[in-house]
C-alpha atoms as a PDB file:
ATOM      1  CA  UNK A   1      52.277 119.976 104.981  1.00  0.00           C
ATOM      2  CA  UNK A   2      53.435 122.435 102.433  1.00  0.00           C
ATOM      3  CA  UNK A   3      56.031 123.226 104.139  1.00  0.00           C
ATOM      4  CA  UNK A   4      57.444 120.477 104.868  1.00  0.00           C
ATOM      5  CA  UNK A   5      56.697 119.436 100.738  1.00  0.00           C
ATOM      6  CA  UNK A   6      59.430 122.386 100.235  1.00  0.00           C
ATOM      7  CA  UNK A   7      61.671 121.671 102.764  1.00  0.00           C
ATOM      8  CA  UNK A   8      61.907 118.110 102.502  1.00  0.00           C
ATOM      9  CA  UNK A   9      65.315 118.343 100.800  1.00  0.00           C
ATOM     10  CA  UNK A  10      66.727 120.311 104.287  1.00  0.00           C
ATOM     11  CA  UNK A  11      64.689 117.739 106.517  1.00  0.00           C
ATOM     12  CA  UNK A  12      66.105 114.649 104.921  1.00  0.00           C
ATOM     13  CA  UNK A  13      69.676 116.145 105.435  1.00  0.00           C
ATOM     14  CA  UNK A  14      68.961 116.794 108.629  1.00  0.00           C
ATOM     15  CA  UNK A  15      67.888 113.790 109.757  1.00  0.00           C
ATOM     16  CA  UNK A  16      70.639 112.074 108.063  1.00  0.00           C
ATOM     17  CA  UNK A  17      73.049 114.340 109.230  1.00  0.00           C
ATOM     18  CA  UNK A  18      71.794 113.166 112.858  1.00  0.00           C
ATOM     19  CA  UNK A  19      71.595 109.772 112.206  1.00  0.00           C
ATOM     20  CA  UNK A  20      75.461 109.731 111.324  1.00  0.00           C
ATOM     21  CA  UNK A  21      76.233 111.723 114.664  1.00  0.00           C
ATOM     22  CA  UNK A  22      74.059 109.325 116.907  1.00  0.00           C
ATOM     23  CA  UNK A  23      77.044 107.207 117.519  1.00  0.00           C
ATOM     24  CA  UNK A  24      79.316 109.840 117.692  1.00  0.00           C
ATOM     25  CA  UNK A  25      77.043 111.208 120.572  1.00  0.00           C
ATOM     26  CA  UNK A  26      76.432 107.990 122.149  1.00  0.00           C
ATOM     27  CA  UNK A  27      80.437 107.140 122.040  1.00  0.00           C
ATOM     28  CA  UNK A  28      80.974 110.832 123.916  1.00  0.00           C
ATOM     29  CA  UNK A  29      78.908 110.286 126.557  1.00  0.00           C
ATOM     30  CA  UNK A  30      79.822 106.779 127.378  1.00  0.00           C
ATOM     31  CA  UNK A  31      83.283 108.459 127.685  1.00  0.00           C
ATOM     32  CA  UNK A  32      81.937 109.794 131.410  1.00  0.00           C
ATOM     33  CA  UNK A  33      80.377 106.687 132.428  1.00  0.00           C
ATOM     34  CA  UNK A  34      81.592 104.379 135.351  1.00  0.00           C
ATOM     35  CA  UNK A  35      80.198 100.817 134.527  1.00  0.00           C
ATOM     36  CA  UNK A  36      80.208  98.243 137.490  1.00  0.00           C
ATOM     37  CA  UNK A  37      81.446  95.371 135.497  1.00  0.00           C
ATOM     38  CA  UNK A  38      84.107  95.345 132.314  1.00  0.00           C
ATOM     39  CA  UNK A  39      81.865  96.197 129.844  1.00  0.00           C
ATOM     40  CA  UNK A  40      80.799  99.820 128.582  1.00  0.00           C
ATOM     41  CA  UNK A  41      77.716  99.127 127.427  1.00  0.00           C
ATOM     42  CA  UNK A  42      75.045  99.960 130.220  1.00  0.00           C
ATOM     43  CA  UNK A  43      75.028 103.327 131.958  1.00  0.00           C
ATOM     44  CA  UNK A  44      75.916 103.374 136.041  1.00  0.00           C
ATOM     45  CA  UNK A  45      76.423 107.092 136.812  1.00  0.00           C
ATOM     46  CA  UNK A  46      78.415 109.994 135.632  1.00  0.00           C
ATOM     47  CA  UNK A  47      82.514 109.913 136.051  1.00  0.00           C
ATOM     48  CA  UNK A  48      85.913 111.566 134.917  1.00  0.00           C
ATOM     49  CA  UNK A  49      87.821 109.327 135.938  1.00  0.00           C
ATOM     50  CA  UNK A  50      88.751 108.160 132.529  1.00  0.00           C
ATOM     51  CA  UNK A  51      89.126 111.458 131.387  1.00  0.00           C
ATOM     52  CA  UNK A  52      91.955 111.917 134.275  1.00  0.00           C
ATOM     53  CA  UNK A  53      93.779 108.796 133.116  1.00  0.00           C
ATOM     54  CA  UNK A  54      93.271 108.218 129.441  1.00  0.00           C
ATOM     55  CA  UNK A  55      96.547 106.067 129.653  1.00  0.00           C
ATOM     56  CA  UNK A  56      95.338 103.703 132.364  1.00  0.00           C
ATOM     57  CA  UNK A  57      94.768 100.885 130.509  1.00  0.00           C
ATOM     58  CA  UNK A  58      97.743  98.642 129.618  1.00  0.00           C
ATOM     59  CA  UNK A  59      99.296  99.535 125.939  1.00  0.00           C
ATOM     60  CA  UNK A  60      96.286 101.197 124.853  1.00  0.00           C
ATOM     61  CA  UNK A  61      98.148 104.509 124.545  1.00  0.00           C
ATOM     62  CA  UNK A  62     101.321 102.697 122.848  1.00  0.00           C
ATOM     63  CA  UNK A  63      98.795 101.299 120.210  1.00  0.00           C
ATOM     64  CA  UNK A  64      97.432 104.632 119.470  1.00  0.00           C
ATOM     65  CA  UNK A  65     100.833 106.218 119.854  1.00  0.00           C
ATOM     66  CA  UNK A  66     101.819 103.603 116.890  1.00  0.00           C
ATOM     67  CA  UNK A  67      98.443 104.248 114.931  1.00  0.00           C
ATOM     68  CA  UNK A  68      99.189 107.655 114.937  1.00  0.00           C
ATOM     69  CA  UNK A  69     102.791 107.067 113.530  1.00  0.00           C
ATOM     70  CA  UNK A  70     101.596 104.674 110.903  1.00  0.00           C
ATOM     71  CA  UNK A  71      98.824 106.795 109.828  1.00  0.00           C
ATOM     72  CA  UNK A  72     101.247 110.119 109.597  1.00  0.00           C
ATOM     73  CA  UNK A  73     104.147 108.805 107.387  1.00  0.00           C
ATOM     74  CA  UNK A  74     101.422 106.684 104.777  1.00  0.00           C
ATOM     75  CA  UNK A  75      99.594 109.887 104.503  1.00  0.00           C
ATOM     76  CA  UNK A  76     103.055 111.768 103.524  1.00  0.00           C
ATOM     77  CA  UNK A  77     103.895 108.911 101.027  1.00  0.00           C
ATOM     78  CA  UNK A  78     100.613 108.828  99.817  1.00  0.00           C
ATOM     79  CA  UNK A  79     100.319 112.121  99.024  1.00  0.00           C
ATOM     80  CA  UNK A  80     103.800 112.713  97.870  1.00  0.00           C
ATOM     81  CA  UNK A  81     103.002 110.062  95.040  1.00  0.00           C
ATOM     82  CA  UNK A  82      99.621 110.660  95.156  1.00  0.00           C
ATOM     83  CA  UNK A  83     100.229 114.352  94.079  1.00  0.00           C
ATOM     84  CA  UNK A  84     102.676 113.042  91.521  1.00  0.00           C
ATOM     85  CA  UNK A  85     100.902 110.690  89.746  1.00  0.00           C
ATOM     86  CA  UNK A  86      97.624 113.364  89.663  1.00  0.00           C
ATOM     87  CA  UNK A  87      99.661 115.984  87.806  1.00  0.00           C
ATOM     88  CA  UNK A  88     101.275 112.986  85.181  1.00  0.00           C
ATOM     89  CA  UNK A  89      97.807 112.033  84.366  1.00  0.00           C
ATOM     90  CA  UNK A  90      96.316 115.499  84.095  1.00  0.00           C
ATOM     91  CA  UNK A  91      99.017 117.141  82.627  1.00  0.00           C
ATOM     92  CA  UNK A  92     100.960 114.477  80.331  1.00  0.00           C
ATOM     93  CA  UNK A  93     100.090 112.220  77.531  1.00  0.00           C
ATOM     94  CA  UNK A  94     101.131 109.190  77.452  1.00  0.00           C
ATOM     95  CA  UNK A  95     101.054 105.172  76.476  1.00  0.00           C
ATOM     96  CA  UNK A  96      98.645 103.161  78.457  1.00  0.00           C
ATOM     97  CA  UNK A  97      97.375 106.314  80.648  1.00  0.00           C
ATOM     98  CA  UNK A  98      93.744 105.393  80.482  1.00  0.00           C
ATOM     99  CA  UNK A  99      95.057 101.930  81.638  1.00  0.00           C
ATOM    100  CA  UNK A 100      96.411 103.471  84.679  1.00  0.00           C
ATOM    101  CA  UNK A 101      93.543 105.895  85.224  1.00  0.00           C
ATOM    102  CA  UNK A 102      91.484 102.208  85.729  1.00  0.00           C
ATOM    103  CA  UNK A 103      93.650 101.277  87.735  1.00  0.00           C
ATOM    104  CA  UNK A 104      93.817 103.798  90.173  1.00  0.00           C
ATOM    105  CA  UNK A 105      90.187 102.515  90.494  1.00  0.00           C
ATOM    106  CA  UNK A 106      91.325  99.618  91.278  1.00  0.00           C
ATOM    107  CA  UNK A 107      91.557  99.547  95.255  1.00  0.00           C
ATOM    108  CA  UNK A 108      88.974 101.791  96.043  1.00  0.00           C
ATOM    109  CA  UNK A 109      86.647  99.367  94.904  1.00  0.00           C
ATOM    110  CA  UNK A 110      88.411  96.143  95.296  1.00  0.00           C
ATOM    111  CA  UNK A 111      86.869  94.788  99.070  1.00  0.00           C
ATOM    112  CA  UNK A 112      89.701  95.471 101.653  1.00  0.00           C
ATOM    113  CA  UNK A 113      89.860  91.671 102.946  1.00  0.00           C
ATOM    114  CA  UNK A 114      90.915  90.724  98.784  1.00  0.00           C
ATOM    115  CA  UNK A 115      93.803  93.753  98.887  1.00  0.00           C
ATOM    116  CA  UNK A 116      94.513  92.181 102.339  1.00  0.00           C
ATOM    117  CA  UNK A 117      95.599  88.913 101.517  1.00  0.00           C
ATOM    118  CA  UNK A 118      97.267  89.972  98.091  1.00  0.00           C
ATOM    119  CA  UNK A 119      99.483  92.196 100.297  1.00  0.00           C
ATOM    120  CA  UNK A 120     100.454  89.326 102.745  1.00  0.00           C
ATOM    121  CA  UNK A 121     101.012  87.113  99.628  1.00  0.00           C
ATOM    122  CA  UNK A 122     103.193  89.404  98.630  1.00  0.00           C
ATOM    123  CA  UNK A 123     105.438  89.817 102.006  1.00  0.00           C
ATOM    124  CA  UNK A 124     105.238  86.023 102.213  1.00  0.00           C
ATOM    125  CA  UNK A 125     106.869  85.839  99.357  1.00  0.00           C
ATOM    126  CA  UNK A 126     109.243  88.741  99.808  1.00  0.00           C
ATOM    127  CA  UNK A 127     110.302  86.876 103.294  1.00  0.00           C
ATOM    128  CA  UNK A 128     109.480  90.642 104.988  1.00  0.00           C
ATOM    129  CA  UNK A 129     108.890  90.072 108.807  1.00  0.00           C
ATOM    130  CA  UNK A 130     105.490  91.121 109.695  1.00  0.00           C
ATOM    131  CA  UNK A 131     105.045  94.063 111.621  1.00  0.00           C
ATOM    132  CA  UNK A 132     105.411  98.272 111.534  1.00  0.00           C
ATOM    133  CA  UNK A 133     107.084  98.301 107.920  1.00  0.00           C
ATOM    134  CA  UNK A 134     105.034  96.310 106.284  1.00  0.00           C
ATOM    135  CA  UNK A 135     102.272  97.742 107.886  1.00  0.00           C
ATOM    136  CA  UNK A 136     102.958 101.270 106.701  1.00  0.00           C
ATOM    137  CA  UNK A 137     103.877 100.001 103.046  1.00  0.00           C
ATOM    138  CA  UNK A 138     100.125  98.298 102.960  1.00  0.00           C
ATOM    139  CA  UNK A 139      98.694 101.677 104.110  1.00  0.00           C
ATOM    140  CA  UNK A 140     100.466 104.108 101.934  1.00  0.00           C
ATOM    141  CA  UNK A 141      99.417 101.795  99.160  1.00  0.00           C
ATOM    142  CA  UNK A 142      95.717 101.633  99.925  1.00  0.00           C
ATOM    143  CA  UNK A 143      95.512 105.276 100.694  1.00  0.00           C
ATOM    144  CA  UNK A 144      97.190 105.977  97.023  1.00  0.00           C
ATOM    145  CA  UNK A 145      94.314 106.005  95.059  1.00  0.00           C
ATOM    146  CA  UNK A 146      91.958 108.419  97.153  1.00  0.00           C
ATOM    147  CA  UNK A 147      94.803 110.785  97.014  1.00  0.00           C
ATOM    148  CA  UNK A 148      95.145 110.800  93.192  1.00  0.00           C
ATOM    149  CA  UNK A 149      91.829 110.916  92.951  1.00  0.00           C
ATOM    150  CA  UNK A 150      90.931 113.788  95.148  1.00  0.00           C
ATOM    151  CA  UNK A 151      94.057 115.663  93.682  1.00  0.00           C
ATOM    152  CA  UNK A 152      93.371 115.053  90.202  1.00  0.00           C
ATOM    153  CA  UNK A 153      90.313 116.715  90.333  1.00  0.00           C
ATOM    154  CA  UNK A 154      91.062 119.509  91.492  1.00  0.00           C
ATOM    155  CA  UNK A 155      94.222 119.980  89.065  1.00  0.00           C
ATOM    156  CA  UNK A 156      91.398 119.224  85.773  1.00  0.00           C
ATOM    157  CA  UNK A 157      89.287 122.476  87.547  1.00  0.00           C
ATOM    158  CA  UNK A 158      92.385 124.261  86.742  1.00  0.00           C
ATOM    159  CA  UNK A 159      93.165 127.444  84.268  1.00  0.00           C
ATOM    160  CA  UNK A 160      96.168 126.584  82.740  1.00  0.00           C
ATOM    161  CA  UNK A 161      95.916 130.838  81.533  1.00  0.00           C
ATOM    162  CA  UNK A 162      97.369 131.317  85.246  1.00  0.00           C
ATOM    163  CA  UNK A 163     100.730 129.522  84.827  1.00  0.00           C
ATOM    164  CA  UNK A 164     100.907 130.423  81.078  1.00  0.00           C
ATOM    165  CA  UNK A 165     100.786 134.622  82.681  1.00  0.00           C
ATOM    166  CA  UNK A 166     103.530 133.524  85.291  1.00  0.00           C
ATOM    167  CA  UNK A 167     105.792 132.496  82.283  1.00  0.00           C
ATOM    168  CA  UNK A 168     104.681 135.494  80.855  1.00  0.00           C
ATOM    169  CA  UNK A 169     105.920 137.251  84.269  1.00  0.00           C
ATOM    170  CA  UNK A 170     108.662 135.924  83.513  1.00  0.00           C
ATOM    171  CA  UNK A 171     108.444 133.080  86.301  1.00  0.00           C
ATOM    172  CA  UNK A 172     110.859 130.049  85.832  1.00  0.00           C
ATOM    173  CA  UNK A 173     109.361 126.402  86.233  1.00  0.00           C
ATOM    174  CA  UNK A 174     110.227 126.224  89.959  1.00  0.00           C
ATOM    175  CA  UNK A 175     108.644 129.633  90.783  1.00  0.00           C
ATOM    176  CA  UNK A 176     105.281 128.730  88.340  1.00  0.00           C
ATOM    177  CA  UNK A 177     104.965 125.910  90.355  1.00  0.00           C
ATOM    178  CA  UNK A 178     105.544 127.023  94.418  1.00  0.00           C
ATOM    179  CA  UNK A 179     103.882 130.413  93.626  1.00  0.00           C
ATOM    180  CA  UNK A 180     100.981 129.577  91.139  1.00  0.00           C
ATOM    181  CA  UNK A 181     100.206 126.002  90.652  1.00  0.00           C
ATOM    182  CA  UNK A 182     100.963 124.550  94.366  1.00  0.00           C
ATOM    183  CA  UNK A 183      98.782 127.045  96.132  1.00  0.00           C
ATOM    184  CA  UNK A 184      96.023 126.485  93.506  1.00  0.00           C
ATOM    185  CA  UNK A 185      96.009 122.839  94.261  1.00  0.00           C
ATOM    186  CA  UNK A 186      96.742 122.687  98.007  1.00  0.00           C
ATOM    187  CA  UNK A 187      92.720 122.085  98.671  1.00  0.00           C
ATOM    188  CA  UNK A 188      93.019 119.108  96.997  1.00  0.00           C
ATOM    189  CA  UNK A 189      96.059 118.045  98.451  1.00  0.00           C
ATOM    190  CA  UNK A 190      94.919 118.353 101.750  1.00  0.00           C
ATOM    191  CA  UNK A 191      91.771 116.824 100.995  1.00  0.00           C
ATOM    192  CA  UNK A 192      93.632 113.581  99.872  1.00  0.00           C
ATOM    193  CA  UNK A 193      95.445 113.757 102.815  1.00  0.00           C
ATOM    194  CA  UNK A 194      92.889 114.111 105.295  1.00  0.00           C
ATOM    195  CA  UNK A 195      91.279 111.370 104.209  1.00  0.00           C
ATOM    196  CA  UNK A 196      94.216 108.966 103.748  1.00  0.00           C
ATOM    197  CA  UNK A 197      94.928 110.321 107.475  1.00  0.00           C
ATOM    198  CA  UNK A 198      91.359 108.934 108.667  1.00  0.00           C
ATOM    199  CA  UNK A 199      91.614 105.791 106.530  1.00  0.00           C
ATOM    200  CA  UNK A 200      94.886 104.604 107.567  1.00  0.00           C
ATOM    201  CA  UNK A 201      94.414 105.137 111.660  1.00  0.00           C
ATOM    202  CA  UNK A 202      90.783 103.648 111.076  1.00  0.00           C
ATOM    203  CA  UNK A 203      91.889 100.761 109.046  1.00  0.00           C
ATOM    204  CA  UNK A 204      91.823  97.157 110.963  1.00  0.00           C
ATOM    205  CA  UNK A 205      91.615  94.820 107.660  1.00  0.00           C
ATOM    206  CA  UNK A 206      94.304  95.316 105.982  1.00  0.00           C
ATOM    207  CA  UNK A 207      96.054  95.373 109.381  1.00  0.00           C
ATOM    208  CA  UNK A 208      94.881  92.221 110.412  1.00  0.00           C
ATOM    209  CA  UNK A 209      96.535  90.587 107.857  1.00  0.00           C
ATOM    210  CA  UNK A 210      99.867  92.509 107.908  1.00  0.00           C
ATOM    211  CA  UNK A 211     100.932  93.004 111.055  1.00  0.00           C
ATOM    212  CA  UNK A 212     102.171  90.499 112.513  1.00  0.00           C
ATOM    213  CA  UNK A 213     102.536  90.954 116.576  1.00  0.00           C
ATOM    214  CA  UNK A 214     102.240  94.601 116.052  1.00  0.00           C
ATOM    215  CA  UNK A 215      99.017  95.457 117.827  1.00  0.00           C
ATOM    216  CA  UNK A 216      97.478  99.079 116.650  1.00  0.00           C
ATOM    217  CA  UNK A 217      94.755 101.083 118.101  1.00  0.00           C
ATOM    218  CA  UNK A 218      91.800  99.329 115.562  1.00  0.00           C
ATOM    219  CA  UNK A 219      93.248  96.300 116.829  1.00  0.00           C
ATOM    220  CA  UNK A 220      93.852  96.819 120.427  1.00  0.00           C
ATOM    221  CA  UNK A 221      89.820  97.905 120.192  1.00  0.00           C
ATOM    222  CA  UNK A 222      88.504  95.151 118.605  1.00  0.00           C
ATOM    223  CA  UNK A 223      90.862  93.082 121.311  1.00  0.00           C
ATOM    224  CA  UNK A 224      89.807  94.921 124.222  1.00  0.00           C
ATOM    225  CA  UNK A 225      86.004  94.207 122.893  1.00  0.00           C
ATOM    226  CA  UNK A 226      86.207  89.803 123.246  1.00  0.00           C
ATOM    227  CA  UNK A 227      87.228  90.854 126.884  1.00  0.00           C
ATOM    228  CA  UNK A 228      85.593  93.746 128.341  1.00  0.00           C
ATOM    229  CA  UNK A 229      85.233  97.340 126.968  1.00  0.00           C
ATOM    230  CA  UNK A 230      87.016 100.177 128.735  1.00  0.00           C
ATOM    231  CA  UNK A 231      85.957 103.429 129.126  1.00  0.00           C
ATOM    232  CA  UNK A 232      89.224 104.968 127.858  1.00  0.00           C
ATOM    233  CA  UNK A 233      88.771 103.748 124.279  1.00  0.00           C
ATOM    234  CA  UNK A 234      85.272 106.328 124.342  1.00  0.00           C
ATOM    235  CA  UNK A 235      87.604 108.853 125.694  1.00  0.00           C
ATOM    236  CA  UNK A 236      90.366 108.629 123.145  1.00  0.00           C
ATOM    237  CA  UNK A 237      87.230 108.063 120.731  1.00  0.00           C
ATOM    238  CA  UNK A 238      85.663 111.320 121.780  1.00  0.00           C
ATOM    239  CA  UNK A 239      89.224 113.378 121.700  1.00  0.00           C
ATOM    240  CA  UNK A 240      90.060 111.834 117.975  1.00  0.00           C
ATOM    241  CA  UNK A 241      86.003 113.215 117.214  1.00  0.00           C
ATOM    242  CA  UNK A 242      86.348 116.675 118.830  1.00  0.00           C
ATOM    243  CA  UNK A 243      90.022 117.411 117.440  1.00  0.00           C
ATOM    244  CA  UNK A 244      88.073 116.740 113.329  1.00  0.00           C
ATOM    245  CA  UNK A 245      85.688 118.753 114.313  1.00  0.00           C
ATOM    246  CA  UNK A 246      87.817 121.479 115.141  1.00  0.00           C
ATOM    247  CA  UNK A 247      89.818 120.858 112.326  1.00  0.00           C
ATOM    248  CA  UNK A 248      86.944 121.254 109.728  1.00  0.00           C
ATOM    249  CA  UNK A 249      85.530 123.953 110.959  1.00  0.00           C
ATOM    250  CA  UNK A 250      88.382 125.654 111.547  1.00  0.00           C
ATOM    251  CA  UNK A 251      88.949 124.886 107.772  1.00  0.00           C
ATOM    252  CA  UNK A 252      85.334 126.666 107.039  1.00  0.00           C
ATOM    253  CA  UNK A 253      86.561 129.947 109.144  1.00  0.00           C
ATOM    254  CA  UNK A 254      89.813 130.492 107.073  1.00  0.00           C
ATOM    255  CA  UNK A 255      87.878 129.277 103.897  1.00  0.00           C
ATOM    256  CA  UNK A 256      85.365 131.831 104.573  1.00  0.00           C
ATOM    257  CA  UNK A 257      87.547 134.769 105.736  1.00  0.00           C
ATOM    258  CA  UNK A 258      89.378 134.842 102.421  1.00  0.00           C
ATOM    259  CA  UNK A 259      86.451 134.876 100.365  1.00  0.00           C
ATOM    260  CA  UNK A 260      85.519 138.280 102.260  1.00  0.00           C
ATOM    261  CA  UNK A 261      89.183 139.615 101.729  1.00  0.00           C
ATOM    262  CA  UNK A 262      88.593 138.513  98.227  1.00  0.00           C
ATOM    263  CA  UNK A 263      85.166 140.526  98.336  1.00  0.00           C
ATOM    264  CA  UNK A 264      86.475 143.746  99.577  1.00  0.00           C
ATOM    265  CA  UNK A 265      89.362 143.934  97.302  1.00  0.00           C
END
């Protein structure tokens, strides 16, 4: 019992840790099951036949072909801007930027289905045609705020000494900025755009309501689920888990290496 007392911190990670995998898990090895009727719900007996035809179900690898497009231009427009509007509100002063600093607030906690229906208000009124632009518009503007907010912290943990020595150096703006300041924030950037990566190919809400005829890979799920389940969406389910894994962690390694090389210098 006393141990446990002291490690109950590391046991209650644990445990959560698992309980956030368990579907994960359960998703992965569903991925090798052969089920007798349409639905991938029960376990039959071990297959790869999925795994040798991810593509053999009817436009399920067009919808994730166009989830994957969707999700990689909003993340490069909402981190472009993102990035932008981070280093105005760190670095400049002025009128009405604690308005806009509530603001960026303002869709991470607004609920998705309200942002949603603003958005197709707005096309409605626009006269856009539904479908791939308006789409990507609605993501790169719901992914904004996570970027600017993941970016902006990391420019406040900033030394503004280190770009003061490059002037010093003798370092014009440009140079300051691709040799000092980028590097120094490109954690943060890539944090803001991993995660407005993983929100915008995971989104179905604010898809729903956008897209008109365009079907993407939330959709074509959520679809696939009123008629029968198949056992490709657990393998494309189980590649998109494995390749985030490897991603992170490969993230840790290089993270990990330089702080030696720092170390031994």
């Amino acid at each position: 019992m006393s141990w446990a007392r002291r490690n109950i911190v590391v046991i209650a990670g644990l445990l959560t840790l698992a309980y956030l995998i368990l579907p994960n898990i359960v998703v992965m090895v569903f991925s090798f099951n052969k089920p007798a009727g349409r639905f991938n719900y029960a376990w039959r007996e071990f297959s790869t036949d999925a795994w040798r035809d991810p593509c053999g179900v009817a436009d399920l690898c067009g919808s994730l072909a166009l989830s994957l497009q969707i999700a990689l231009w909003a993340t490069v427009g909402a981190t472009v801007l993102g990035a932008m509007i981070a280093f105005a509100l760190v670095r400049y002063r002025f009128r009405a930027r604690g308005t806009i600093n509530s603001l960026i607030f303002l869709p991470m906690a607004m609920p998705e289905v309200v942002m949603a229906a603003s958005l197709l208000t707005l096309f409605l009124n626009l006269g856009a045609e539904l479908g791939f632009w308006t789409i990507l518009i609605a993501h790169t503007m719901f992914c904004l705020s996570f970027v600017v907010v993941a970016v902006k912290a990391r420019v406040m943990s900033m030394d503004p000494r280190l770009e003061e020595a490059a002037r010093d150096l003798y370092a014009g703006p440009v140079q300051t900025f691709l040799r000092v300041t980028l590097p120094i924030a490109a954690p943060g950037i890539a944090a803001g755009a991993m995660l407005a990566f993983a929100l915008s190919f995971d989104d179905f809400i604010i898809t729903n309501f956008n897209s008109g005829n365009t079907v993407t890979f939330p959709m074509f799920v959520w679809g696939s689920a009123q008629r029968g389940t198949p056992v490709q969406i657990n393998v494309i389910g189980t590649a998109m888990f494995a390749v985030a894994v490897l991603i992170v962690a490969g993230g840790q390694i290089i993270s990990s290496r330089r702080k030696k090389r720092a170390l031994t210098r």
